[in-house]
N, C-alpha and C. Protein backbone atom coordinates (compact mmCIF):
# COMPACT_ATOMS: atom_id res chain seq x y z
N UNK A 1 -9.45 6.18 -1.31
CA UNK A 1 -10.26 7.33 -1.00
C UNK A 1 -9.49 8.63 -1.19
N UNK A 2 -8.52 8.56 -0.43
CA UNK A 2 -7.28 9.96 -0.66
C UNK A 2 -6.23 9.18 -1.31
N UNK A 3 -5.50 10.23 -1.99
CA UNK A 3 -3.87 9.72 -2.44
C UNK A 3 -3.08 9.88 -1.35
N UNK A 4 -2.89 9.30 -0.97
CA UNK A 4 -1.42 9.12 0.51
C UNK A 4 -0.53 8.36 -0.46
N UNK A 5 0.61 8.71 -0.10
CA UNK A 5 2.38 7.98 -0.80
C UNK A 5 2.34 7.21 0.00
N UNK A 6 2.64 6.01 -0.21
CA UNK A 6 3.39 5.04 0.74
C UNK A 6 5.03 4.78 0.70
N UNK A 7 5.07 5.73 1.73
CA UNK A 7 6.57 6.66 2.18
C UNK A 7 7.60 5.32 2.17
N UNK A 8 8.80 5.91 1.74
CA UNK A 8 9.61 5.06 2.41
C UNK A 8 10.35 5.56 2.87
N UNK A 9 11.81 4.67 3.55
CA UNK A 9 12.56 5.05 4.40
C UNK A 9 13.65 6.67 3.42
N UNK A 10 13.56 5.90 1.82
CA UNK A 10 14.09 6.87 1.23
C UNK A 10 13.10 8.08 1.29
N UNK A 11 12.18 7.69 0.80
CA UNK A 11 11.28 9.30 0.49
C UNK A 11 10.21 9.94 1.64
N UNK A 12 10.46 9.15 2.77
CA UNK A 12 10.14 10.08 4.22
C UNK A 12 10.68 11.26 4.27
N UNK A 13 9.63 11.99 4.69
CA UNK A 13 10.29 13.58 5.54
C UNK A 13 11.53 12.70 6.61
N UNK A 14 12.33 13.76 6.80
CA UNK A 14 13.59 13.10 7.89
C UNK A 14 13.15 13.08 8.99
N UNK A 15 11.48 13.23 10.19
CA UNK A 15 11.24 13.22 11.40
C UNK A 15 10.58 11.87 11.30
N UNK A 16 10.47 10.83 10.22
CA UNK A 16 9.74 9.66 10.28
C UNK A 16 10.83 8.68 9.53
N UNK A 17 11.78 9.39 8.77
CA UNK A 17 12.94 8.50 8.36
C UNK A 17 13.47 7.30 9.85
N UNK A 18 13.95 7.94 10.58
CA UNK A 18 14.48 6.75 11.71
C UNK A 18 12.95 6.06 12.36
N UNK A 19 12.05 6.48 12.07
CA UNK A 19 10.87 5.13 12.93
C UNK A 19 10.91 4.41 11.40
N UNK A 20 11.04 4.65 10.57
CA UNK A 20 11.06 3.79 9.18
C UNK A 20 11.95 2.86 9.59
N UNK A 21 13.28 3.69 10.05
CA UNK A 21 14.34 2.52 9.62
C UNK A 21 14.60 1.60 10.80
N UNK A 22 13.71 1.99 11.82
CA UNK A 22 13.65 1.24 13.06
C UNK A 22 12.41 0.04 12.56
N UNK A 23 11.62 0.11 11.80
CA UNK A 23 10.12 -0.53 11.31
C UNK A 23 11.36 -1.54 10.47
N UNK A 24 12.06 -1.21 9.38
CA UNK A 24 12.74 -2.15 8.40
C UNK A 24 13.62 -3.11 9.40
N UNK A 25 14.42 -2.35 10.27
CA UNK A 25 15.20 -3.83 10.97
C UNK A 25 13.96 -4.66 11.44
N UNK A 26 13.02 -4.32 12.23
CA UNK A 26 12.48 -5.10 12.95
C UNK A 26 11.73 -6.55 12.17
N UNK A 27 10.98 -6.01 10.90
CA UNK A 27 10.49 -6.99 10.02
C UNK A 27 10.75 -6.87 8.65
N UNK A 28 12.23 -6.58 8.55
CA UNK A 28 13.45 -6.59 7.06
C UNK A 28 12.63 -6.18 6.51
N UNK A 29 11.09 -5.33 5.95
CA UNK A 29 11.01 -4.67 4.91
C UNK A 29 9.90 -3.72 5.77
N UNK A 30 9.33 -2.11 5.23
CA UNK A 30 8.56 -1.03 5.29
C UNK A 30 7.18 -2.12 5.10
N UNK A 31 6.45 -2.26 5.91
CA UNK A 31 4.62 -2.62 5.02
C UNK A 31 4.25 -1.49 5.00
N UNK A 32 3.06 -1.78 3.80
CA UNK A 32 2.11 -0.48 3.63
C UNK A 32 1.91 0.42 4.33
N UNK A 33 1.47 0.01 5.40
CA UNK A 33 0.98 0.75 6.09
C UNK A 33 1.58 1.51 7.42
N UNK A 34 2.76 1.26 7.62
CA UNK A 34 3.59 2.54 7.93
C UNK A 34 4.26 3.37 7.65
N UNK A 35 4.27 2.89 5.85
CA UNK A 35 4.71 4.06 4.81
C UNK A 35 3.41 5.05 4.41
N UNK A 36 2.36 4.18 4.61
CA UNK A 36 1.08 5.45 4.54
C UNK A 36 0.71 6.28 5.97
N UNK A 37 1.21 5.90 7.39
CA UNK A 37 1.60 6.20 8.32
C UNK A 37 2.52 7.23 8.45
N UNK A 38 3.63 7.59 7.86
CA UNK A 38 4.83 7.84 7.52
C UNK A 38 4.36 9.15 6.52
N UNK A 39 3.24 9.15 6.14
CA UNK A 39 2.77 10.91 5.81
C UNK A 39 2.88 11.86 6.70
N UNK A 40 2.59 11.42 7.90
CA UNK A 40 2.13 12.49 8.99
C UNK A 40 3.01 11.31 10.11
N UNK A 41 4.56 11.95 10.30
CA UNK A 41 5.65 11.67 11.04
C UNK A 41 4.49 11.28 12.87
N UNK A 42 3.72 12.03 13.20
CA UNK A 42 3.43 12.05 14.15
C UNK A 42 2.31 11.01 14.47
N UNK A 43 1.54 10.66 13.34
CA UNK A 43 0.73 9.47 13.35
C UNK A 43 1.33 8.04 13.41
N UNK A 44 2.40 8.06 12.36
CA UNK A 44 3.44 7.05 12.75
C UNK A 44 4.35 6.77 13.89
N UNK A 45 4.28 7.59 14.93
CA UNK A 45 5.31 7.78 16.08
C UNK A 45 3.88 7.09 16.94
N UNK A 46 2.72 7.74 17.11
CA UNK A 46 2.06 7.37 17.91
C UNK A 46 1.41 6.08 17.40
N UNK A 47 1.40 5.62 16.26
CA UNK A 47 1.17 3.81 16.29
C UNK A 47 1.99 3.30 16.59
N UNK A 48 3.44 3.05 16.35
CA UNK A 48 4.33 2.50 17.08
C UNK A 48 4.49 2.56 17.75
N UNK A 49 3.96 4.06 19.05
CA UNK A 49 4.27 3.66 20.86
C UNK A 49 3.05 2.80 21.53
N UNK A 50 1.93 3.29 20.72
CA UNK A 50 0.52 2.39 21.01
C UNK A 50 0.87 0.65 20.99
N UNK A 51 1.81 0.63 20.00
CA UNK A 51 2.15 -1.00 19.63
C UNK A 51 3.30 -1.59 20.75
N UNK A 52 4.08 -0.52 21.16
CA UNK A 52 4.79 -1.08 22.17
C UNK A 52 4.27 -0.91 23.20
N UNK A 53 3.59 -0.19 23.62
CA UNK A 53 2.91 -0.17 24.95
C UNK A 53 1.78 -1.51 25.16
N UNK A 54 1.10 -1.53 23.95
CA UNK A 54 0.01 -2.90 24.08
C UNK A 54 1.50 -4.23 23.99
N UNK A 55 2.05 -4.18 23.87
CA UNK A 55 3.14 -5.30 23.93
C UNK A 55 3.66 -5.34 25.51
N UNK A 56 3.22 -4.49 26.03
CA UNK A 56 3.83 -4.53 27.57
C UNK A 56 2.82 -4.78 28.58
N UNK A 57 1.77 -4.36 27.77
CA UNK A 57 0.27 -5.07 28.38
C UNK A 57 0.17 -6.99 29.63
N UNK A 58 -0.44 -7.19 30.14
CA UNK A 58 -0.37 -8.56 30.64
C UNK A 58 -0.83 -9.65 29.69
N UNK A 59 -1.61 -8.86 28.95
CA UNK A 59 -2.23 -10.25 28.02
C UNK A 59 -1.38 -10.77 27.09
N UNK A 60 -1.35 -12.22 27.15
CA UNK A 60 -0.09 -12.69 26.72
C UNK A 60 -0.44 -12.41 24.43
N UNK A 61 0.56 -12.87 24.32
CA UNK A 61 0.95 -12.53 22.58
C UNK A 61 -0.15 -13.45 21.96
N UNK A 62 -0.92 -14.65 22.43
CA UNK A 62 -2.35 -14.73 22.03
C UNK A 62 -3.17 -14.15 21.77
N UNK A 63 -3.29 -13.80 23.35
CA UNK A 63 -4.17 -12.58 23.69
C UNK A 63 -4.32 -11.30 23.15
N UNK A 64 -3.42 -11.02 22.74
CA UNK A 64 -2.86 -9.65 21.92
C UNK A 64 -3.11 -9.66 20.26
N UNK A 65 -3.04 -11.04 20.09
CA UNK A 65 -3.25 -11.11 18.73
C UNK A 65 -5.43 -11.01 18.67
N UNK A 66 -5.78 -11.54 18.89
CA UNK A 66 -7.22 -11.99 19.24
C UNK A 66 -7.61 -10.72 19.64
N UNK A 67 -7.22 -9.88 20.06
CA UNK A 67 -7.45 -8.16 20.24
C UNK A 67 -7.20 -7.59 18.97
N UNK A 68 -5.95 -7.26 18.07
CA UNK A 68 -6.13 -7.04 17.33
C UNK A 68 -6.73 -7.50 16.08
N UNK A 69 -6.72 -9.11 16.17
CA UNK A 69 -7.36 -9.29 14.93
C UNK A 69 -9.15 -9.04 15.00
N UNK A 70 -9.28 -9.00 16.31
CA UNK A 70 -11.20 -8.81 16.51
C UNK A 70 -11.26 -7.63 15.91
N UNK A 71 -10.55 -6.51 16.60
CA UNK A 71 -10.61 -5.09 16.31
C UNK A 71 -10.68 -4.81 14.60
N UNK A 72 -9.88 -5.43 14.26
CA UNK A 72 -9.76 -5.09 12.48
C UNK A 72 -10.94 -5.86 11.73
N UNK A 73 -11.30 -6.66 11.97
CA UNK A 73 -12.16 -7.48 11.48
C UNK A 73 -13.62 -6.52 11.67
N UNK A 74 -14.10 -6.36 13.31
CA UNK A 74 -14.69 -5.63 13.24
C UNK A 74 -14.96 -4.21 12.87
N UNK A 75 -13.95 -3.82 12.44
CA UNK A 75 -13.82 -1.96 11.69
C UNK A 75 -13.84 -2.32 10.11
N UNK A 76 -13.64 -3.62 9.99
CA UNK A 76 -13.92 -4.04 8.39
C UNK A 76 -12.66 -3.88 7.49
N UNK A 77 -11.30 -4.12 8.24
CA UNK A 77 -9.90 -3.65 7.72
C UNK A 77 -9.23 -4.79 7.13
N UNK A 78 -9.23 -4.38 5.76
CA UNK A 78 -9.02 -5.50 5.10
C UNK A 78 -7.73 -5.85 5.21
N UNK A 79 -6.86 -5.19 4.80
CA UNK A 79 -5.62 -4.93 5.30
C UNK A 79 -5.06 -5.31 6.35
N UNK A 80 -5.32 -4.68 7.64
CA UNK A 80 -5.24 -5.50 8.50
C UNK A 80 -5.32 -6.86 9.19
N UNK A 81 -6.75 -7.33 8.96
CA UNK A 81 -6.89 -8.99 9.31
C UNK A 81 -5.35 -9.54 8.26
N UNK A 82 -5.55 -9.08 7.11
CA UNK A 82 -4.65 -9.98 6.53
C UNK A 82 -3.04 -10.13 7.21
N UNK A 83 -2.63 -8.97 7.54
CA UNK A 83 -1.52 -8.52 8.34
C UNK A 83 -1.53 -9.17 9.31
N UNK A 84 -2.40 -9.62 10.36
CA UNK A 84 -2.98 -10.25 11.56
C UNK A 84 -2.81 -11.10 11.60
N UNK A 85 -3.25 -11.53 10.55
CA UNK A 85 -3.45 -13.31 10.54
C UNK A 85 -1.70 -13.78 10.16
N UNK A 86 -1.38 -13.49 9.56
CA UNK A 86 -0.01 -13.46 9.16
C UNK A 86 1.34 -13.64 10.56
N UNK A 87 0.93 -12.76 11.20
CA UNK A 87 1.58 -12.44 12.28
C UNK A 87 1.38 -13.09 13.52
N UNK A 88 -0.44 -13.56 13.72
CA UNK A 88 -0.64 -14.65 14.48
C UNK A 88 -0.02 -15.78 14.24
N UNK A 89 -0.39 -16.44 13.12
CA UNK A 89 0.58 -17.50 12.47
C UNK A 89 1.89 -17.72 13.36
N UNK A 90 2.90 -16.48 13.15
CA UNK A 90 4.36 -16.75 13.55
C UNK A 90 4.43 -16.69 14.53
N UNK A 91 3.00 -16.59 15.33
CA UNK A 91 2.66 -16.49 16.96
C UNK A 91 2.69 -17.99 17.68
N UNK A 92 2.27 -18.61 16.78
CA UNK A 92 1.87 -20.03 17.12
C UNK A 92 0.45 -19.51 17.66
N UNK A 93 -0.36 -18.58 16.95
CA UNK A 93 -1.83 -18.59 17.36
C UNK A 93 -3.17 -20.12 16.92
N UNK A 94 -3.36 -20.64 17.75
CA UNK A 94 -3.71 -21.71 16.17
C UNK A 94 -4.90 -21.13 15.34
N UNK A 95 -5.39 -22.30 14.36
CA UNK A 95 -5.61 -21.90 13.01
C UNK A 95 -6.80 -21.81 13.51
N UNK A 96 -7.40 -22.19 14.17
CA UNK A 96 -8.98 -22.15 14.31
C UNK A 96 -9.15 -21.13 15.07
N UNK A 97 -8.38 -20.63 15.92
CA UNK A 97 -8.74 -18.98 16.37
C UNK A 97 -8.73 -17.91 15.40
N UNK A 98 -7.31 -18.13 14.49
CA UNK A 98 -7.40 -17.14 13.59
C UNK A 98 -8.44 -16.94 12.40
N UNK A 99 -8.68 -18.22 12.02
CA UNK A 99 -9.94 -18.35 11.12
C UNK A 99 -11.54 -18.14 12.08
N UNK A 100 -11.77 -18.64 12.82
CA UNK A 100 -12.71 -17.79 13.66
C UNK A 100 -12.88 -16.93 13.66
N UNK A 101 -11.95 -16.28 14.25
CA UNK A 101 -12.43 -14.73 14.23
C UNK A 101 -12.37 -14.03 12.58
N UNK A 102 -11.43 -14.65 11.52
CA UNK A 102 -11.29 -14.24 10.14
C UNK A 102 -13.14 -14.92 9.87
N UNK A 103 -13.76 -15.50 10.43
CA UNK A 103 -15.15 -15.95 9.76
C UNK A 103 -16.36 -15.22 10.77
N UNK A 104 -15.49 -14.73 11.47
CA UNK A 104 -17.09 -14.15 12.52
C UNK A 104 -17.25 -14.70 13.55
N UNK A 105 -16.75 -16.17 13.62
CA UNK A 105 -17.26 -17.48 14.65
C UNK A 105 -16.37 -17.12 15.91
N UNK A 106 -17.62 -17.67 17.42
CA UNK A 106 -16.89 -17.73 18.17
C UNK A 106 -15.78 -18.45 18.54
N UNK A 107 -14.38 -18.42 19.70
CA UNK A 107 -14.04 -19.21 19.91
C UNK A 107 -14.24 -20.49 20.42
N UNK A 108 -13.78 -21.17 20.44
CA UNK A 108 -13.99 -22.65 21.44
C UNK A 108 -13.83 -22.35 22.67
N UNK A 109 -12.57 -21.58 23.16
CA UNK A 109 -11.81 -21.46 24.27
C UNK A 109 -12.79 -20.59 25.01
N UNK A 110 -13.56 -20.52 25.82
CA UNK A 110 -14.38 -19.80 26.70
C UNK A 110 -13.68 -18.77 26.64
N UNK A 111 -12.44 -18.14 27.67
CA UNK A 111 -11.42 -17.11 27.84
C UNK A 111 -11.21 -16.73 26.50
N UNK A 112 -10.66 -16.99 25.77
CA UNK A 112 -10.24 -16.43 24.62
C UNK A 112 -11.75 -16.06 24.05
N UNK A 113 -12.81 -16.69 24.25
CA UNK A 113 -13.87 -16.17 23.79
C UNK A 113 -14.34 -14.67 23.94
N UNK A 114 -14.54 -15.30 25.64
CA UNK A 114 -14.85 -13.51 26.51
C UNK A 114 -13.75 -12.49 26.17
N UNK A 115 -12.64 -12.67 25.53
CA UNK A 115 -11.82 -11.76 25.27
C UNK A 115 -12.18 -11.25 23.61
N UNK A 116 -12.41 -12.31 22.96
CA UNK A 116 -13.28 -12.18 21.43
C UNK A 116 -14.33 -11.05 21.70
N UNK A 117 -15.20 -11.35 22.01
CA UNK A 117 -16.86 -10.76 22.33
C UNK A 117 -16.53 -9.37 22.75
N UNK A 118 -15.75 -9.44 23.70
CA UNK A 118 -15.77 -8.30 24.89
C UNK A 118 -15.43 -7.00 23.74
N UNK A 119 -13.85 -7.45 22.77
CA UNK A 119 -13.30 -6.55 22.09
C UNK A 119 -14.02 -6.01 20.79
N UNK A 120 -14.78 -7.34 20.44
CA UNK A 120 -15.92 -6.85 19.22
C UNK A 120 -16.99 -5.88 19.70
N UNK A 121 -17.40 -6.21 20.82
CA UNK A 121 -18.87 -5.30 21.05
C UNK A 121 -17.96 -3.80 21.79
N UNK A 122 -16.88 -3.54 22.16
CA UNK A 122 -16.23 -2.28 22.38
C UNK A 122 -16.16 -1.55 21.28
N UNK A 123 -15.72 -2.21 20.12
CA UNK A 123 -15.44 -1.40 18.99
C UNK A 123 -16.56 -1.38 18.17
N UNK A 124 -17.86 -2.32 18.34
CA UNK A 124 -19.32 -2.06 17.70
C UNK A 124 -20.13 -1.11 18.01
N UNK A 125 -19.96 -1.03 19.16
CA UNK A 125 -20.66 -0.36 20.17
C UNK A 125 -19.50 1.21 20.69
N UNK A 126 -18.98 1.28 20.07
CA UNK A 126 -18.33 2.54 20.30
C UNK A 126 -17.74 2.47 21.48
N UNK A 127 -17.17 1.85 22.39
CA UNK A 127 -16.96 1.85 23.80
C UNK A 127 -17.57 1.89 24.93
N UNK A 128 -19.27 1.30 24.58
CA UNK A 128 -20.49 1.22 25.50
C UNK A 128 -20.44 -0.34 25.57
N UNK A 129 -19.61 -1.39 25.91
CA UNK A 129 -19.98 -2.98 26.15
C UNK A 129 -20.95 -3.10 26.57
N UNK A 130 -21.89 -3.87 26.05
CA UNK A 130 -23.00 -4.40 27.05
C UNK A 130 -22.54 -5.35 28.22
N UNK A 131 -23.23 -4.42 29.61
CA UNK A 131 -22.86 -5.16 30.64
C UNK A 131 -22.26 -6.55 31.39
N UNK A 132 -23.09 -7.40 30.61
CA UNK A 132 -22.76 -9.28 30.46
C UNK A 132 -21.87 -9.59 29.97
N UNK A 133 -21.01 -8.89 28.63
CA UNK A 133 -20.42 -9.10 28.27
C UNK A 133 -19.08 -8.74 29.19
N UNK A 134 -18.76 -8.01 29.82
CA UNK A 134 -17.82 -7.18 30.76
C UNK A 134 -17.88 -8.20 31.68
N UNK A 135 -18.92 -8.78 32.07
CA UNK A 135 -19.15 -9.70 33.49
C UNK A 135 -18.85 -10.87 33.08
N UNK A 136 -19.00 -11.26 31.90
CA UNK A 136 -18.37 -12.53 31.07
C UNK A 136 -17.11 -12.52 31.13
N UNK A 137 -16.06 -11.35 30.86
CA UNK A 137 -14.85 -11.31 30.90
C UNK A 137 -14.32 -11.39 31.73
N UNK A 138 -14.84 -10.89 33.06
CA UNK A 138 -14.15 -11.04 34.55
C UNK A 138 -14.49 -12.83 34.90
N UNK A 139 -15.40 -12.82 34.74
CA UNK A 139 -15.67 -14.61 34.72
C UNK A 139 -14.61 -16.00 34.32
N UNK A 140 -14.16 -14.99 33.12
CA UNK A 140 -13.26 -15.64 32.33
C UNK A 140 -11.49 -16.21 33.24
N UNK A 141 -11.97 -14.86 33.69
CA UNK A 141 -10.52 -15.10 34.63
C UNK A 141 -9.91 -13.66 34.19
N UNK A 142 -10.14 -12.53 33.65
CA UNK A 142 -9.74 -11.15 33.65
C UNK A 142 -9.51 -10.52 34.32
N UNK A 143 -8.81 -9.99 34.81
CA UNK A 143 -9.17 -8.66 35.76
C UNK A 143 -9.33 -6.76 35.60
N UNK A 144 -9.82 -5.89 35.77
CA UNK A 144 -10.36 -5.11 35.81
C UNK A 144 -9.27 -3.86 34.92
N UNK A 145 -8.04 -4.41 35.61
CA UNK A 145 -7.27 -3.46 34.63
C UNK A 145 -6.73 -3.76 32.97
N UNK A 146 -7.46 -5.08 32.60
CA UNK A 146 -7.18 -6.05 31.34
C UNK A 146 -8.22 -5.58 30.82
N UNK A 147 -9.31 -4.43 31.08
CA UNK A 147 -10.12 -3.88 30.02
C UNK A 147 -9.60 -3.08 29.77
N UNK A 148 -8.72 -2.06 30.37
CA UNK A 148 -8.41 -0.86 29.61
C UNK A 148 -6.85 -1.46 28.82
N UNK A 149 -6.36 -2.21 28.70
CA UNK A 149 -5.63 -3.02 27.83
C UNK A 149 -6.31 -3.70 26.66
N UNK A 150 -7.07 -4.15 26.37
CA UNK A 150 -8.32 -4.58 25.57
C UNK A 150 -8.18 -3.13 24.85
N UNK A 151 -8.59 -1.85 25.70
CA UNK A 151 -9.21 -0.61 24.95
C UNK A 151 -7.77 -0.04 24.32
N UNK A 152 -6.62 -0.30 25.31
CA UNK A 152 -5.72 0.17 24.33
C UNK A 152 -4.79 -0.48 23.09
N UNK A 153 -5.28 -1.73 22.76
CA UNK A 153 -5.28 -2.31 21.31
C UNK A 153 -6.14 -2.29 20.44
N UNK A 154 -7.43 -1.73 21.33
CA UNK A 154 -8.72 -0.77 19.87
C UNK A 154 -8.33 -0.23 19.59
N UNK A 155 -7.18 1.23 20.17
CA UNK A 155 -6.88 2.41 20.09
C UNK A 155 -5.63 2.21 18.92
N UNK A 156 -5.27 1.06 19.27
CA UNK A 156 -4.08 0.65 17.91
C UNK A 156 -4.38 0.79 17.02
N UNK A 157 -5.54 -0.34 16.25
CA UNK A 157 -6.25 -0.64 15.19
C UNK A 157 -7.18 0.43 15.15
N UNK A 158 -7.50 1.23 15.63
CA UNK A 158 -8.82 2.45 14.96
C UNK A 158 -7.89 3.08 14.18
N UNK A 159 -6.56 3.42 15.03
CA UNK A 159 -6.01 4.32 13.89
C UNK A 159 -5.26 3.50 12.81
N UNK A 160 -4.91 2.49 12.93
CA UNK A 160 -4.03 2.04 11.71
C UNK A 160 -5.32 1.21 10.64
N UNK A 161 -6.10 0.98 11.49
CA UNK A 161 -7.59 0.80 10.39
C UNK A 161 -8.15 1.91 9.63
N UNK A 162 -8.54 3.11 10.25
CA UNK A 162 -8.95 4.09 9.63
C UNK A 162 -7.99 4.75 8.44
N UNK A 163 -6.95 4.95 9.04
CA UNK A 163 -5.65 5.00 8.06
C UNK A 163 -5.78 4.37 6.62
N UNK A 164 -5.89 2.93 7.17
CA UNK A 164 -5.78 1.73 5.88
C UNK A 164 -7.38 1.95 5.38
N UNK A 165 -8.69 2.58 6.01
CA UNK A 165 -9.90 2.60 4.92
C UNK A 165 -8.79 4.28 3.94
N UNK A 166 -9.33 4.89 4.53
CA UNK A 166 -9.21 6.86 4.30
C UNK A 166 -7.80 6.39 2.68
N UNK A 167 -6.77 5.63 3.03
CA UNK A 167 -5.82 5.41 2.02
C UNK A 167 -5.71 4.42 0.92
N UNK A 168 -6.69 3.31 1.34
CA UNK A 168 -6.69 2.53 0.82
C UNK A 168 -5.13 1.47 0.00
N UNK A 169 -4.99 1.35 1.77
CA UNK A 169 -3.60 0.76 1.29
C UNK A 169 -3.85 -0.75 0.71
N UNK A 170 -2.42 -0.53 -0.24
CA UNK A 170 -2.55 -1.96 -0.70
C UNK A 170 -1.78 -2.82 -0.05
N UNK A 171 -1.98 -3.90 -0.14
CA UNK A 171 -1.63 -5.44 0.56
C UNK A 171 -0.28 -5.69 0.07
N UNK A 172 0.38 -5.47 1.12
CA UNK A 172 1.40 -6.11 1.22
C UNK A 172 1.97 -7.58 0.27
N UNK A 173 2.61 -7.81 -0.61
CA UNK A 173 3.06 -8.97 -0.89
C UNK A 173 3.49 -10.15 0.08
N UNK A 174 4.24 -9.85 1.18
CA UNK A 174 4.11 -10.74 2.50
C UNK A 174 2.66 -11.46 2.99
N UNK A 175 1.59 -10.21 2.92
CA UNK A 175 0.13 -10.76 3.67
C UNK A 175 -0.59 -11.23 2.23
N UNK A 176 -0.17 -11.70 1.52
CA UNK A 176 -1.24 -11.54 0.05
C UNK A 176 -1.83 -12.88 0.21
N UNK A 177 -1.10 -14.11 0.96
CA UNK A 177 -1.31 -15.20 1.12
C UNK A 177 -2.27 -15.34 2.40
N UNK A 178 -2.79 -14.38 2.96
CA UNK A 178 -3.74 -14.23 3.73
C UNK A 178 -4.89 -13.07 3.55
N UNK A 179 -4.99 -12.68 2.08
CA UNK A 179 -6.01 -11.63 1.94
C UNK A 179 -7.53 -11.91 2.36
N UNK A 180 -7.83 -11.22 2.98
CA UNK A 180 -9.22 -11.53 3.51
C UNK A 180 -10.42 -10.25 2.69
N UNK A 181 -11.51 -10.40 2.96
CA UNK A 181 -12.06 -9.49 2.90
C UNK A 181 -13.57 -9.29 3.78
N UNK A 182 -13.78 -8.10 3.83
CA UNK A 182 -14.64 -7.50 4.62
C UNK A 182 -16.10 -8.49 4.58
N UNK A 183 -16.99 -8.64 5.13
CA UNK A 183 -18.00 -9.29 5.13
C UNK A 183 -19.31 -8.31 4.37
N UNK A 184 -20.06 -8.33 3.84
CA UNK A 184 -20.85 -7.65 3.04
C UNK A 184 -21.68 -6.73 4.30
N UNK A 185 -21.58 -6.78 5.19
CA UNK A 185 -22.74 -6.24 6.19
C UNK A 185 -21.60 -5.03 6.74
N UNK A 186 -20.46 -5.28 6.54
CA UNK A 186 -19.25 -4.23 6.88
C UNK A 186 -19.51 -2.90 6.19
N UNK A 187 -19.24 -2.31 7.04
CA UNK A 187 -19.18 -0.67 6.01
C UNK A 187 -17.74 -0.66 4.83
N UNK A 188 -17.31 -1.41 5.12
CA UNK A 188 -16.17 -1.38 3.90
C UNK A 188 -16.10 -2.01 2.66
């Protein structure tokens, strides 16, 4: 859609050079999409504290994954799921959650379900859940402060989704073995 550079650690402005080179130790190479991040030093600072803060969250690294991969899936981020799924993987997420939610389908797992549903209809619905669904989640075994944790791994993926539509980043060679794509009813 726009031309964005996908920055690197060499050709960053110097206020996004060290979150670059903090991004390369962590997973030995720059992905796309914090070198297209990495335009605007300050967009990249605030996905990476969004990412460590949802990492400090209670919901365990399942749970966390199944948040973000709902979120991307539902914003139609192609890019992302693929990234997701990738990363669930080295999660020990299993395959039928990640393909679930990569197909639309609910989970098996009730809990992991109400955590599915809850995060899709937040980000469908703009941050209006339908009621049942909220009451489904507490059901599940949630508690009250695990929605606004839920909302702050939407807040991850809106921006590193919107990012990845507006730039149209390309796929990573790492995630290529998990390229997904948007479902035809997606705006993307």
């Amino acid at each position: 859609m726009i031309d964005l550079e996908v920055k690197t650690v060499e050709t960053a402005v110097d206020t996004a050079k060290s979150d670059l080179q903090q991004v390369q130790q962590k997973y030995q190479f720059v992905p796309n999409l914090m070198g297209v991040l990495a335009n605007s030093p300050q967009a990249l600072k605030a996905y990476l504290n969004l990412n460590e803060l949802f990492e400090q969250t209670s919901l365990s690294p399942l749970e966390r994954q199944i948040v973000l991969m709902t979120a991307s899936a539902a914003n139609g981020c192609e890019y992302c799921v693929a990234a997701h799924s990738v990363v669930a993987k080295m999660h020990q997420v299993p395959a039928e959650v990640i393909d679930g939610i990569r197909d639309g389908l609910p989970l098996t797992v009730p809990r992991w379900e109400a955590l599915r549903a809850l995060t899709e209809e937040i980000v469908s619905m703009q941050g209006w859940p339908d009621e049942e669904l909220v009451v489904q989640f507490f059901e599940a075994g949630y508690k009250p402060a695990q929605v606004l944790e839920v909302i702050l791994g939407v807040t991850a993926k809106t921006l590193s989704n919107y990012a990845n539509h507006i730039a149209a980043t390309p796929l990573d060679s790492q995630f290529a073995a998990a390229e997904w794509s948007a479902p035809a009813t997606s705006v993307e």
